[in-house]
PDB file of N, CA and C in Angstrom:
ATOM      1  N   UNK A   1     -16.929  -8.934  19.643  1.00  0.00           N
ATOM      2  CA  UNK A   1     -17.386  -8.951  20.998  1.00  0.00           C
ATOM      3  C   UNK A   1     -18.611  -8.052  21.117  1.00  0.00           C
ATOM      4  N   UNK A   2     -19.758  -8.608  21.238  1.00  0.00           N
ATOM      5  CA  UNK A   2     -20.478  -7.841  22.071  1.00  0.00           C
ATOM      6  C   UNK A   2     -21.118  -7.435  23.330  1.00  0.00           C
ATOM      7  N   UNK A   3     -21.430  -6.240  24.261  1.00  0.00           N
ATOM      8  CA  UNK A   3     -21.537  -5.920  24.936  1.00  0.00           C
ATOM      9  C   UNK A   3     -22.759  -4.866  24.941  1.00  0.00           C
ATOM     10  N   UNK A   4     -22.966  -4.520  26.445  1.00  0.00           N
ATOM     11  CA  UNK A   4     -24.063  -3.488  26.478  1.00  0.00           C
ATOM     12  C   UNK A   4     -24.267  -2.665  27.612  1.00  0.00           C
ATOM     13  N   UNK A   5     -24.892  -1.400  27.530  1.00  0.00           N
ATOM     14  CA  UNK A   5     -24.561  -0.585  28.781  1.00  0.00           C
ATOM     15  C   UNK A   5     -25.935   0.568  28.225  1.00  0.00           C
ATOM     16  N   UNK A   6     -26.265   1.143  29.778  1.00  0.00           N
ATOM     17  CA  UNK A   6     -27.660   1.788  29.441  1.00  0.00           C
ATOM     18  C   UNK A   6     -26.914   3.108  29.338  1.00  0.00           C
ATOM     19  N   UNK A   7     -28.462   3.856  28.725  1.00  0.00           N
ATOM     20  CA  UNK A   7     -27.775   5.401  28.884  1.00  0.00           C
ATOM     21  C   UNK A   7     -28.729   6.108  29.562  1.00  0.00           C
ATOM     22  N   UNK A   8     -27.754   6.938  30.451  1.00  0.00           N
ATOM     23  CA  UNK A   8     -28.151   7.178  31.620  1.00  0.00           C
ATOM     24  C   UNK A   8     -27.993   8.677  31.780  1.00  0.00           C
ATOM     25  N   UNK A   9     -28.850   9.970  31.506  1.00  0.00           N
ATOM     26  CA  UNK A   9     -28.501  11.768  32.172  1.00  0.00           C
ATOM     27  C   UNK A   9     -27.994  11.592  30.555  1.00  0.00           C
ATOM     28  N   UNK A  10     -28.231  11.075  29.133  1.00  0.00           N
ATOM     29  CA  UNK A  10     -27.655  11.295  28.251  1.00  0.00           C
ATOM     30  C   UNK A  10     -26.061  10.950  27.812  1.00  0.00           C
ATOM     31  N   UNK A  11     -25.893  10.208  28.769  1.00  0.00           N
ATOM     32  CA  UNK A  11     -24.604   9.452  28.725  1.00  0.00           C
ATOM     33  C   UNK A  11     -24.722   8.035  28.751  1.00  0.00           C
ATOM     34  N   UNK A  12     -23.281   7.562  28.441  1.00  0.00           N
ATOM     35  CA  UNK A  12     -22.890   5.804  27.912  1.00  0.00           C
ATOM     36  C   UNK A  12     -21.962   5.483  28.243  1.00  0.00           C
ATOM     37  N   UNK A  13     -21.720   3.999  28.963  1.00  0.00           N
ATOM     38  CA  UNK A  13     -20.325   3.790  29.316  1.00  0.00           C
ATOM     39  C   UNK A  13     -20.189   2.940  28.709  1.00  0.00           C
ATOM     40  N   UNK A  14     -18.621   2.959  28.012  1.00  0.00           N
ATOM     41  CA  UNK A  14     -17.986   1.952  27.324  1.00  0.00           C
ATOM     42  C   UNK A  14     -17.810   0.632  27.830  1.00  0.00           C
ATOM     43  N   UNK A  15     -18.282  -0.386  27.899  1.00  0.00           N
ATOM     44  CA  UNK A  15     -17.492  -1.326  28.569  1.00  0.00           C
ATOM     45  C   UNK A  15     -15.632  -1.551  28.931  1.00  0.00           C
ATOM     46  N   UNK A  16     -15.641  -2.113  30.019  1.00  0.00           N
ATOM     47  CA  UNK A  16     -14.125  -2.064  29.962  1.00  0.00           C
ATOM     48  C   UNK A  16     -13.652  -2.899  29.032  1.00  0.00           C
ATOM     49  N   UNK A  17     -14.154  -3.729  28.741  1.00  0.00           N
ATOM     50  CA  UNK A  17     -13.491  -5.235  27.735  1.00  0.00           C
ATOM     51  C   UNK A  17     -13.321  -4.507  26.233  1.00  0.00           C
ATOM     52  N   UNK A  18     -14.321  -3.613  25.802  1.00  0.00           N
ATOM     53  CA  UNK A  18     -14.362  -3.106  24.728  1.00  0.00           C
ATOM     54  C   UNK A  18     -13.293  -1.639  24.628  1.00  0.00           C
ATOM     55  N   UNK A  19     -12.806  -0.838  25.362  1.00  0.00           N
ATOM     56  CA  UNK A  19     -11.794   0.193  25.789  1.00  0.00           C
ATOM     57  C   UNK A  19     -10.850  -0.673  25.697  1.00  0.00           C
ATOM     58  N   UNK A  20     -10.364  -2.036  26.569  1.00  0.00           N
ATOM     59  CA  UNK A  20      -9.383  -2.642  26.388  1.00  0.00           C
ATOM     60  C   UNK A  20      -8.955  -3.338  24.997  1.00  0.00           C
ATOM     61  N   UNK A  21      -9.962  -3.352  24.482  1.00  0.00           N
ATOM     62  CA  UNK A  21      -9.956  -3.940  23.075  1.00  0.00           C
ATOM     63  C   UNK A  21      -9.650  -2.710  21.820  1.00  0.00           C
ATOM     64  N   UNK A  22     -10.212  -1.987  22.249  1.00  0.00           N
ATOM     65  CA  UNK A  22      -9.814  -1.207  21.136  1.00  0.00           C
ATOM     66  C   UNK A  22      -8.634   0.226  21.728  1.00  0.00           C
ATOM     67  N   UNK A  23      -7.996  -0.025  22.951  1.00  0.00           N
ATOM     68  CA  UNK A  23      -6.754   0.782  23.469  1.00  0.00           C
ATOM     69  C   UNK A  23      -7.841   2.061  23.648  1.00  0.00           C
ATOM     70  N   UNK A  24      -8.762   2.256  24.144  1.00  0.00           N
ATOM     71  CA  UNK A  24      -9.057   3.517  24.581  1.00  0.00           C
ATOM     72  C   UNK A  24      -8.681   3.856  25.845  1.00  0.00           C
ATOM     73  N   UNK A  25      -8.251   5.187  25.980  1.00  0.00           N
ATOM     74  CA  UNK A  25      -7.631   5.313  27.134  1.00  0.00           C
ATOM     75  C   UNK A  25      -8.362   7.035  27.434  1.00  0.00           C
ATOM     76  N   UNK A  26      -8.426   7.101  28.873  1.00  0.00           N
ATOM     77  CA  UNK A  26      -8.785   8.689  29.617  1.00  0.00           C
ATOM     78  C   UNK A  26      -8.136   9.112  29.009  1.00  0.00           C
ATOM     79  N   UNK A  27      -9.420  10.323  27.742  1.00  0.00           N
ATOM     80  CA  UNK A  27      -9.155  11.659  27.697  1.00  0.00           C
ATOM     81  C   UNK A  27      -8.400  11.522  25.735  1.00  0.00           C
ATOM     82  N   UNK A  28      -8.795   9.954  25.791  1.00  0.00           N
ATOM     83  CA  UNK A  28      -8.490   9.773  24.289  1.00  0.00           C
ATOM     84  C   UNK A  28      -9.879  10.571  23.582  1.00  0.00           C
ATOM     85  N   UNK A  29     -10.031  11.567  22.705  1.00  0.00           N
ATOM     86  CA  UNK A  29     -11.271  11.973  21.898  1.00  0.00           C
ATOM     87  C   UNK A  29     -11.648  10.971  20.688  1.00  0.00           C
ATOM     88  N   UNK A  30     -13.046  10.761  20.929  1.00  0.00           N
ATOM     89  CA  UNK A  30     -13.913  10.056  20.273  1.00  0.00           C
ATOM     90  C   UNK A  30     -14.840  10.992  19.129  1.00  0.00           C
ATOM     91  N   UNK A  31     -14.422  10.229  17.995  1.00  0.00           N
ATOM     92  CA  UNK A  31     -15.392  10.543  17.092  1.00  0.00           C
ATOM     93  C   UNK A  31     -16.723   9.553  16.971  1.00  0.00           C
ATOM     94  N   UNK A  32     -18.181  10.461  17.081  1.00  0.00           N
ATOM     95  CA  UNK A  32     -19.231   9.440  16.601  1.00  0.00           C
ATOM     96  C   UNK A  32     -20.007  10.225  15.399  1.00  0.00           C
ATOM     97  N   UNK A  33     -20.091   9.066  14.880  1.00  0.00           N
ATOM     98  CA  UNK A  33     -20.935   9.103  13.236  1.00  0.00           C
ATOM     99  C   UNK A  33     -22.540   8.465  13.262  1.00  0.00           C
ATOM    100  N   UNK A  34     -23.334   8.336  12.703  1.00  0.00           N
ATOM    101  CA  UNK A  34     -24.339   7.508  12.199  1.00  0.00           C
ATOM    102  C   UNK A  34     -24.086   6.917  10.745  1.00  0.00           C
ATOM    103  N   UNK A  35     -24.064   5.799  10.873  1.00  0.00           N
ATOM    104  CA  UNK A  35     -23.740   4.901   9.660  1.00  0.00           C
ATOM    105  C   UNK A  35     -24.573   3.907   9.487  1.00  0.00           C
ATOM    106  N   UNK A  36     -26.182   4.369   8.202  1.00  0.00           N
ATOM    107  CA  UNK A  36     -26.729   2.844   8.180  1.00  0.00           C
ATOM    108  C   UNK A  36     -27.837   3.056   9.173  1.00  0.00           C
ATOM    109  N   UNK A  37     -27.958   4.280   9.827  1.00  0.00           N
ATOM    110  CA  UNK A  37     -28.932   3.883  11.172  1.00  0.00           C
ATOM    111  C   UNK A  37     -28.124   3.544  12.384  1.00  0.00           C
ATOM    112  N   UNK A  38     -27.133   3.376  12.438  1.00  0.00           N
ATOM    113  CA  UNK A  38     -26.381   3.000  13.490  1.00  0.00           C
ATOM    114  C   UNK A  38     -25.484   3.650  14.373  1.00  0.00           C
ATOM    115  N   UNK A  39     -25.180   4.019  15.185  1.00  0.00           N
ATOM    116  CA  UNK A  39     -24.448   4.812  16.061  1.00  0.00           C
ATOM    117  C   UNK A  39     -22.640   4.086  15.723  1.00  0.00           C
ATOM    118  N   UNK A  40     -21.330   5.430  15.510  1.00  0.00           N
ATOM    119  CA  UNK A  40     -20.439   4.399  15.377  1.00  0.00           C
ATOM    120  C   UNK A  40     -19.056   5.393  15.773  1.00  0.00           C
ATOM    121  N   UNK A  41     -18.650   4.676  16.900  1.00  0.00           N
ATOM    122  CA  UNK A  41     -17.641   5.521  17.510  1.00  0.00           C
ATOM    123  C   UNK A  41     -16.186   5.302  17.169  1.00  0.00           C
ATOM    124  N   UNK A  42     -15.185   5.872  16.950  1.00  0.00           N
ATOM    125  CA  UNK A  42     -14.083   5.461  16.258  1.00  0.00           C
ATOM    126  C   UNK A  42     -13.093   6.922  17.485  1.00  0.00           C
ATOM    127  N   UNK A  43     -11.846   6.674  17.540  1.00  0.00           N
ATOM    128  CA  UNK A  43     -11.002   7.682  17.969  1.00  0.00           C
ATOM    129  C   UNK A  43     -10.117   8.122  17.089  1.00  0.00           C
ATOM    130  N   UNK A  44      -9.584   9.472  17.643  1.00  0.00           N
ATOM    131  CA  UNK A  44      -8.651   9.882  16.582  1.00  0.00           C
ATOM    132  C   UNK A  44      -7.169   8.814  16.082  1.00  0.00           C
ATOM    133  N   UNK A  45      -7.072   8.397  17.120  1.00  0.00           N
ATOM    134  CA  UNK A  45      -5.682   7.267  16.913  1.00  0.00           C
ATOM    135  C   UNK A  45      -6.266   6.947  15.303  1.00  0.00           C
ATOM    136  N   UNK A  46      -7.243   5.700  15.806  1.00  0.00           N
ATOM    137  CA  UNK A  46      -7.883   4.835  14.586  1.00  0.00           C
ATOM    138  C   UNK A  46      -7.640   6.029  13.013  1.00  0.00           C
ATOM    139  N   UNK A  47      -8.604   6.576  13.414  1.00  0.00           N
ATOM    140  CA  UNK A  47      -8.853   7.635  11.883  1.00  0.00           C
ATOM    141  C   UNK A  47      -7.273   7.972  11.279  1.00  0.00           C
ATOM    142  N   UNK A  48      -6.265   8.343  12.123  1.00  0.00           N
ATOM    143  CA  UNK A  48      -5.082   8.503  12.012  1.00  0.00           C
ATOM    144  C   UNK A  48      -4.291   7.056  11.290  1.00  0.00           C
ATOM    145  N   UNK A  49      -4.154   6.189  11.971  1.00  0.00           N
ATOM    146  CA  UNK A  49      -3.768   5.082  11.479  1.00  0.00           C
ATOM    147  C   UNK A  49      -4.559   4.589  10.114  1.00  0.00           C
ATOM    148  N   UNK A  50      -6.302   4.776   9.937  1.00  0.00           N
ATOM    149  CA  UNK A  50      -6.738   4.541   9.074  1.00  0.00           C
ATOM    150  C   UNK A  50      -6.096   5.247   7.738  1.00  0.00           C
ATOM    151  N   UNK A  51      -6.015   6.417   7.874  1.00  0.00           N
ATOM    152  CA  UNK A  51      -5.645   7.290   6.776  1.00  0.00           C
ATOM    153  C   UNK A  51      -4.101   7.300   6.419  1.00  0.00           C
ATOM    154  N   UNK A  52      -3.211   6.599   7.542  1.00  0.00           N
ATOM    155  CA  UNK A  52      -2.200   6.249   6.851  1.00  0.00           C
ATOM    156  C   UNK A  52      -1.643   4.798   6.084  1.00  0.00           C
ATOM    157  N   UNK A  53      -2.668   4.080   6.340  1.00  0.00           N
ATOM    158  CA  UNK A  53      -3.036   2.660   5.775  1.00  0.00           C
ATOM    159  C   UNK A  53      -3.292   3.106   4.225  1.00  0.00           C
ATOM    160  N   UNK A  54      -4.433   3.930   4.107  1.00  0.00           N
ATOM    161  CA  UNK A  54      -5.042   4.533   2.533  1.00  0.00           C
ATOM    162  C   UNK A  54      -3.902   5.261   1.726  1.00  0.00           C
ATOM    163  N   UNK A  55      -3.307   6.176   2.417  1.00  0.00           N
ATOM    164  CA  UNK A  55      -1.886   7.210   1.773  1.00  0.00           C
ATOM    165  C   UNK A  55      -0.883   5.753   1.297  1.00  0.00           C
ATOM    166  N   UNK A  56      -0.835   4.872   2.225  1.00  0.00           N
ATOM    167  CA  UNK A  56       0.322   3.817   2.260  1.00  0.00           C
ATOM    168  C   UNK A  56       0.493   2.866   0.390  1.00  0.00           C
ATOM    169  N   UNK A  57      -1.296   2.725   0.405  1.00  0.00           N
ATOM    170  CA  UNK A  57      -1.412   2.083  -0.745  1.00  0.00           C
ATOM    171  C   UNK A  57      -0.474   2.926  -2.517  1.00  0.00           C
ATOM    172  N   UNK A  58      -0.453   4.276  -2.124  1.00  0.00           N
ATOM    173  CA  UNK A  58       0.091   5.216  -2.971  1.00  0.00           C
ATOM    174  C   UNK A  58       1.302   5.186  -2.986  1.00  0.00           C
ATOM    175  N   UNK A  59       2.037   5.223  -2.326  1.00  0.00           N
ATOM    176  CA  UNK A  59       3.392   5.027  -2.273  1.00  0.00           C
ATOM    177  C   UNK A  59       4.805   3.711  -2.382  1.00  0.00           C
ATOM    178  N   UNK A  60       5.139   4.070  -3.540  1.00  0.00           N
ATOM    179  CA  UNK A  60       5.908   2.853  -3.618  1.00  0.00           C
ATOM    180  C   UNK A  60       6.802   2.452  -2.397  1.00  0.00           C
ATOM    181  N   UNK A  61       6.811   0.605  -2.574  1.00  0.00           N
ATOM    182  CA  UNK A  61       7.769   0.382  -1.226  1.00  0.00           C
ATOM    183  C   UNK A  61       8.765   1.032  -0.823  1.00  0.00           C
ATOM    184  N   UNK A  62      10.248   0.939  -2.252  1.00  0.00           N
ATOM    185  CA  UNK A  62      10.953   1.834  -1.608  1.00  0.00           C
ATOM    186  C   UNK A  62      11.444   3.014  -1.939  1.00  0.00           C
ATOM    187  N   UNK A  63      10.400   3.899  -1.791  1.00  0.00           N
ATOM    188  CA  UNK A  63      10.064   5.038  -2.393  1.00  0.00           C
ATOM    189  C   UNK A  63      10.970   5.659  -1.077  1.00  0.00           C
ATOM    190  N   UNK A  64      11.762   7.125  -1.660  1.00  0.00           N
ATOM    191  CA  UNK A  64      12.285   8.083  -0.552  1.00  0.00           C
ATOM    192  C   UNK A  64      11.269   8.412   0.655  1.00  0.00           C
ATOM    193  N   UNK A  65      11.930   8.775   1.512  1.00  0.00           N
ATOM    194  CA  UNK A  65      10.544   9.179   2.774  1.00  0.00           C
ATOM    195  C   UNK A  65      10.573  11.328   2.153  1.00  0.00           C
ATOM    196  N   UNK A  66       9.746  11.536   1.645  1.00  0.00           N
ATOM    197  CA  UNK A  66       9.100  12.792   1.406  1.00  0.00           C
ATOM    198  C   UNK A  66       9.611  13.716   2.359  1.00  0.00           C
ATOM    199  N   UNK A  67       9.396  13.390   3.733  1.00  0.00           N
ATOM    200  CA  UNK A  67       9.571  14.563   5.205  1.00  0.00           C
ATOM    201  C   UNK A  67      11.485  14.328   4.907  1.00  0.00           C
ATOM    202  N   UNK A  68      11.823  13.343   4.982  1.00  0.00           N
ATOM    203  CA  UNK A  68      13.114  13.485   4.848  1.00  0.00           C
ATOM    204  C   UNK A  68      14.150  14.250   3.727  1.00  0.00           C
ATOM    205  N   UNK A  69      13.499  14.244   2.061  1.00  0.00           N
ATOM    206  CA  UNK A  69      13.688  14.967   1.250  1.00  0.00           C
ATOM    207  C   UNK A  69      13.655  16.812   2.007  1.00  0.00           C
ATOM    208  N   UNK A  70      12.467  16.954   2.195  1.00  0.00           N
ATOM    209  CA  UNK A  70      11.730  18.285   2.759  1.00  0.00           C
ATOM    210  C   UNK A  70      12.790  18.862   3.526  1.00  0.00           C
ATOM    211  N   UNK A  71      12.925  17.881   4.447  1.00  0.00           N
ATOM    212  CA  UNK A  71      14.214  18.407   5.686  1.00  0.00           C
ATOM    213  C   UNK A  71      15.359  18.411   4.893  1.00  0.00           C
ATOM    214  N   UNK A  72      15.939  18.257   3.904  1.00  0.00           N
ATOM    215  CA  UNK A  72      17.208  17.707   3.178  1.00  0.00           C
ATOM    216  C   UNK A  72      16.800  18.752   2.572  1.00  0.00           C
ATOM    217  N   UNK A  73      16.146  19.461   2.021  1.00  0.00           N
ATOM    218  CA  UNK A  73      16.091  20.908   1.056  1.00  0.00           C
ATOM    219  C   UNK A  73      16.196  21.670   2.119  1.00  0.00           C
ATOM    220  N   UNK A  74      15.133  21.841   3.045  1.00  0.00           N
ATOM    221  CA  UNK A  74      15.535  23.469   3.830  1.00  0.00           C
ATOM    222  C   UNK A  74      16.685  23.352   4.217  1.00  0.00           C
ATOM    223  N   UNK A  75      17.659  22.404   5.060  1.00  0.00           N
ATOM    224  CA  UNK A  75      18.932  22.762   5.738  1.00  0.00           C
ATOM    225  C   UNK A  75      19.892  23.249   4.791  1.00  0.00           C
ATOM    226  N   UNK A  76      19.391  22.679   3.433  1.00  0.00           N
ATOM    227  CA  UNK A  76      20.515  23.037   2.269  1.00  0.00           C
ATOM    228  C   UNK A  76      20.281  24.806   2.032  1.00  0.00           C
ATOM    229  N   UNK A  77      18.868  25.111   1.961  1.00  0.00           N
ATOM    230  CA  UNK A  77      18.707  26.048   1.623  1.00  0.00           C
ATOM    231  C   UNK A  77      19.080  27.416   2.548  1.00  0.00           C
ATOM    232  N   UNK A  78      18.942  26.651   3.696  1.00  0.00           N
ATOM    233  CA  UNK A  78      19.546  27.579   5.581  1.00  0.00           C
ATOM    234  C   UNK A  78      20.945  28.153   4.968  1.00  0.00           C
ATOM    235  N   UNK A  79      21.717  26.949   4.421  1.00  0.00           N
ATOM    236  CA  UNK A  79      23.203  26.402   4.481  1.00  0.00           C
ATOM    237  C   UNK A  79      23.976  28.234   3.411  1.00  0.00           C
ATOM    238  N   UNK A  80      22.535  28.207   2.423  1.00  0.00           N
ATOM    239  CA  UNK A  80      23.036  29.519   0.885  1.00  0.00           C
ATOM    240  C   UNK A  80      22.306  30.365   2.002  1.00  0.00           C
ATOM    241  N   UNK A  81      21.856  30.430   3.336  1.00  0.00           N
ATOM    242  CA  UNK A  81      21.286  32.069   3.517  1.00  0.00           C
ATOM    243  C   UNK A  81      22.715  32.898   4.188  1.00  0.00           C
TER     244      UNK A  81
END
């Protein structure tokens, strides 16, 4: 989809179609980059989800969940204090 909007006092408004499209919501923080010459805005959600897409490829399917091990040692270890 493209869209367009002026900038105006050093500011830019998102279109609504494009916020609705990509779930931006008031007070969500935006990261912007230059990529290529190009201006390129991404939010923390995205980067978050991105980077657990990349970790995801590392881990076997049915591999233990790690945080759950983690929690399964300290209570044991609470259990000998």
């Amino acid at each position: 989809m493209k869209s367009q909007s002026n900038l105006s006092n050093g500011r830019a408004v998102i279109p609504a179609a494009l916020r609705a499209q990509l779930d931006i919501q008031d007070g969500d923080q935006l990261i912007w980059s230059v990529r290529d010459g190009e201006l390129v805005v991404t939010t923390r959600r995205a980067q978050l989800h991105k980077a657990q897409a990349l970790f995801q490829q590392f881990v076997p399917k049915n591999a233990p969940s790690l945080a759950d091990e983690l929690i399964a040692e300290r209570r044991a270890a609470s259990e000998t204090e």
